[in-house]
Protein backbone atom coordinates (compact mmCIF):
# COMPACT_ATOMS: atom_id res chain seq x y z
CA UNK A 1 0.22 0.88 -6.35
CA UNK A 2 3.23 -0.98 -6.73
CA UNK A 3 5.67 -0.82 -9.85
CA UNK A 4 8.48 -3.37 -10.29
CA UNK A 5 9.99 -2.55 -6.57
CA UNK A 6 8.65 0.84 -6.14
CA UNK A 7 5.41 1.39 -4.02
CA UNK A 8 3.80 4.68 -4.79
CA UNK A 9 0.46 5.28 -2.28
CA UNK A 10 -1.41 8.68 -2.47
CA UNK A 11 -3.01 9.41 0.75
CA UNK A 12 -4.68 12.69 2.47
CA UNK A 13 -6.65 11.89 5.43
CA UNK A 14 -4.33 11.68 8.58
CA UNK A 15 -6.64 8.94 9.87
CA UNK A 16 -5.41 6.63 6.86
CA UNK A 17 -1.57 7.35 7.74
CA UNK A 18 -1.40 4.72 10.64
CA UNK A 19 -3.14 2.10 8.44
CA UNK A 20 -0.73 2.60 5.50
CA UNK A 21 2.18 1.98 7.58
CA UNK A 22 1.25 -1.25 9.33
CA UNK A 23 0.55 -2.42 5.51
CA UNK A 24 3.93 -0.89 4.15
CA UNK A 25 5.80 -2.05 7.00
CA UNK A 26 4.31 -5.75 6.48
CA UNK A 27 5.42 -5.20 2.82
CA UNK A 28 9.14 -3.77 3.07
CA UNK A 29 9.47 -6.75 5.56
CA UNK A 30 8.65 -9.18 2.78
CA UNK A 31 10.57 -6.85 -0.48
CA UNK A 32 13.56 -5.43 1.25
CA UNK A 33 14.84 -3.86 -2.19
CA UNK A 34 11.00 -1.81 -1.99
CA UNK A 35 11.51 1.93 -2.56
CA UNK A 36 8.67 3.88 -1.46
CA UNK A 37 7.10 7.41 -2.17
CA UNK A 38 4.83 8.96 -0.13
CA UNK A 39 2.78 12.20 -1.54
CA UNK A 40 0.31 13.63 0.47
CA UNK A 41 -1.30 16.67 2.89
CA UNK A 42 -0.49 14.63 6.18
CA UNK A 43 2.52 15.79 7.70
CA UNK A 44 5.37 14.21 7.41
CA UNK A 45 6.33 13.36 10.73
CA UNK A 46 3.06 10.82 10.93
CA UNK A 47 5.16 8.81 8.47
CA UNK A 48 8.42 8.94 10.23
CA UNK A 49 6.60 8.12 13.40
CA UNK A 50 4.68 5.06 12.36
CA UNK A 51 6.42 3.53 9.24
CA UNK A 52 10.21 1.76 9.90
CA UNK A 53 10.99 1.70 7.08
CA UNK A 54 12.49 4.25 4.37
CA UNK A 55 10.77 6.08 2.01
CA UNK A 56 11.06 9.36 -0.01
CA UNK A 57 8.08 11.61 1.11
CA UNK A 58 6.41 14.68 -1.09
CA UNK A 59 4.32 17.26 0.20
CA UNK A 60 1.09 17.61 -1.57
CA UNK A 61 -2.85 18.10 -0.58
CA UNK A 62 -4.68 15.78 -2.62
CA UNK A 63 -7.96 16.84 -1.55
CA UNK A 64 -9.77 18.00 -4.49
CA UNK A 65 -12.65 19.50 -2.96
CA UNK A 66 -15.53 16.37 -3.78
CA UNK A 67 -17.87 16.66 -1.08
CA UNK A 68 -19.22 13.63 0.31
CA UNK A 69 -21.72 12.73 2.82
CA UNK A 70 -20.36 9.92 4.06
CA UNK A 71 -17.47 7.86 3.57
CA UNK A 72 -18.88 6.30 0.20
CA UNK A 73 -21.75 8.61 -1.14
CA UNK A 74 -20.53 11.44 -2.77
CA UNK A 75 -22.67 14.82 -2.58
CA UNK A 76 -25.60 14.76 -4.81
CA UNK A 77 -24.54 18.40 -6.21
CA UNK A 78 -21.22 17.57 -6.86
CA UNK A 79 -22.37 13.91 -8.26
CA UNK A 80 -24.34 15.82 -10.95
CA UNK A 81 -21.53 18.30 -11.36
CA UNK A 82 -19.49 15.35 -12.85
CA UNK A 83 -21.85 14.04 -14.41
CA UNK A 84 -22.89 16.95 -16.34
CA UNK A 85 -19.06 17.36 -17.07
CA UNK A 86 -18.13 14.01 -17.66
CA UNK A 87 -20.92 13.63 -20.12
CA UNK A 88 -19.87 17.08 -22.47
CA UNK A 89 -16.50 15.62 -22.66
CA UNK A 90 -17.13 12.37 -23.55
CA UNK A 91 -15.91 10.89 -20.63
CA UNK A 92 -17.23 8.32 -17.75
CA UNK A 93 -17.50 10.49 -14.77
CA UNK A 94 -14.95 8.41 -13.27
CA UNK A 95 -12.99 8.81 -15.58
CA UNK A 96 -13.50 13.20 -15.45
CA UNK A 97 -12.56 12.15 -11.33
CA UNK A 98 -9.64 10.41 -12.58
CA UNK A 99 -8.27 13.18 -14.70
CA UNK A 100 -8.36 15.70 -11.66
CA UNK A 101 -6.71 13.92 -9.30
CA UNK A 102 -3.64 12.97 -12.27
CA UNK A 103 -3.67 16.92 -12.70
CA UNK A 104 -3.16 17.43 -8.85
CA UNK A 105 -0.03 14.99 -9.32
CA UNK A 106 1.34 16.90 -12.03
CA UNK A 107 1.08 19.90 -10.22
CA UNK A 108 2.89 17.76 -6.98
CA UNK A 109 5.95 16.97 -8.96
């Protein structure tokens, strides 16, 4: 996401680390003024090691727990789970998905 000049990217799988750096590498090339903020469960050094440029890094799992059973279908169980949810609040269940992950931030800063 990127606000004005500040680049904010949420990321928890390691695998994902490498990919985000060639991307915010190509960026801070192009916006030298770009501050960005890391949060996530991957370690730190993974950043250091593979991004050049700087960036203010917070430690935070982001995982909420969604089972999935691959990399796009989400559990059937836990599907239904926010469905069920989503629908006694009044909500879109992506919306209900939405909500926990801006919790897990809050609880980050």
């Amino acid at each position: 996401m990127v606000v004005g000049s500040a680049l904010v990217r949420l990321i928890e799988e390691h695998g994902q680390a490498g990919d985000l750096a060639a991307v915010v590498g190509a960026l801070f090339q192009r916006v030298s003024d770009l501050r960005i903020t890391i949060t996530s469960g991957a370690p730190e050094w993974l950043f250091r090691l593979n991004l050049a440029a700087p960036f203010m890094y917070r430690s935070h799992a982001l995982d909420v727990g969604v089972v999935q059973e691959d990399s796009i279908r989400l559990d059937p169980k836990v599907l239904g789970w926010l469905r069920k949810t989503a629908e006694k609040k009044g909500l879109p269940y992506q919306s209900l998905v939405n909500e926990i992950l801006a919790e897990e931030m809050r609880k980050a800063s």
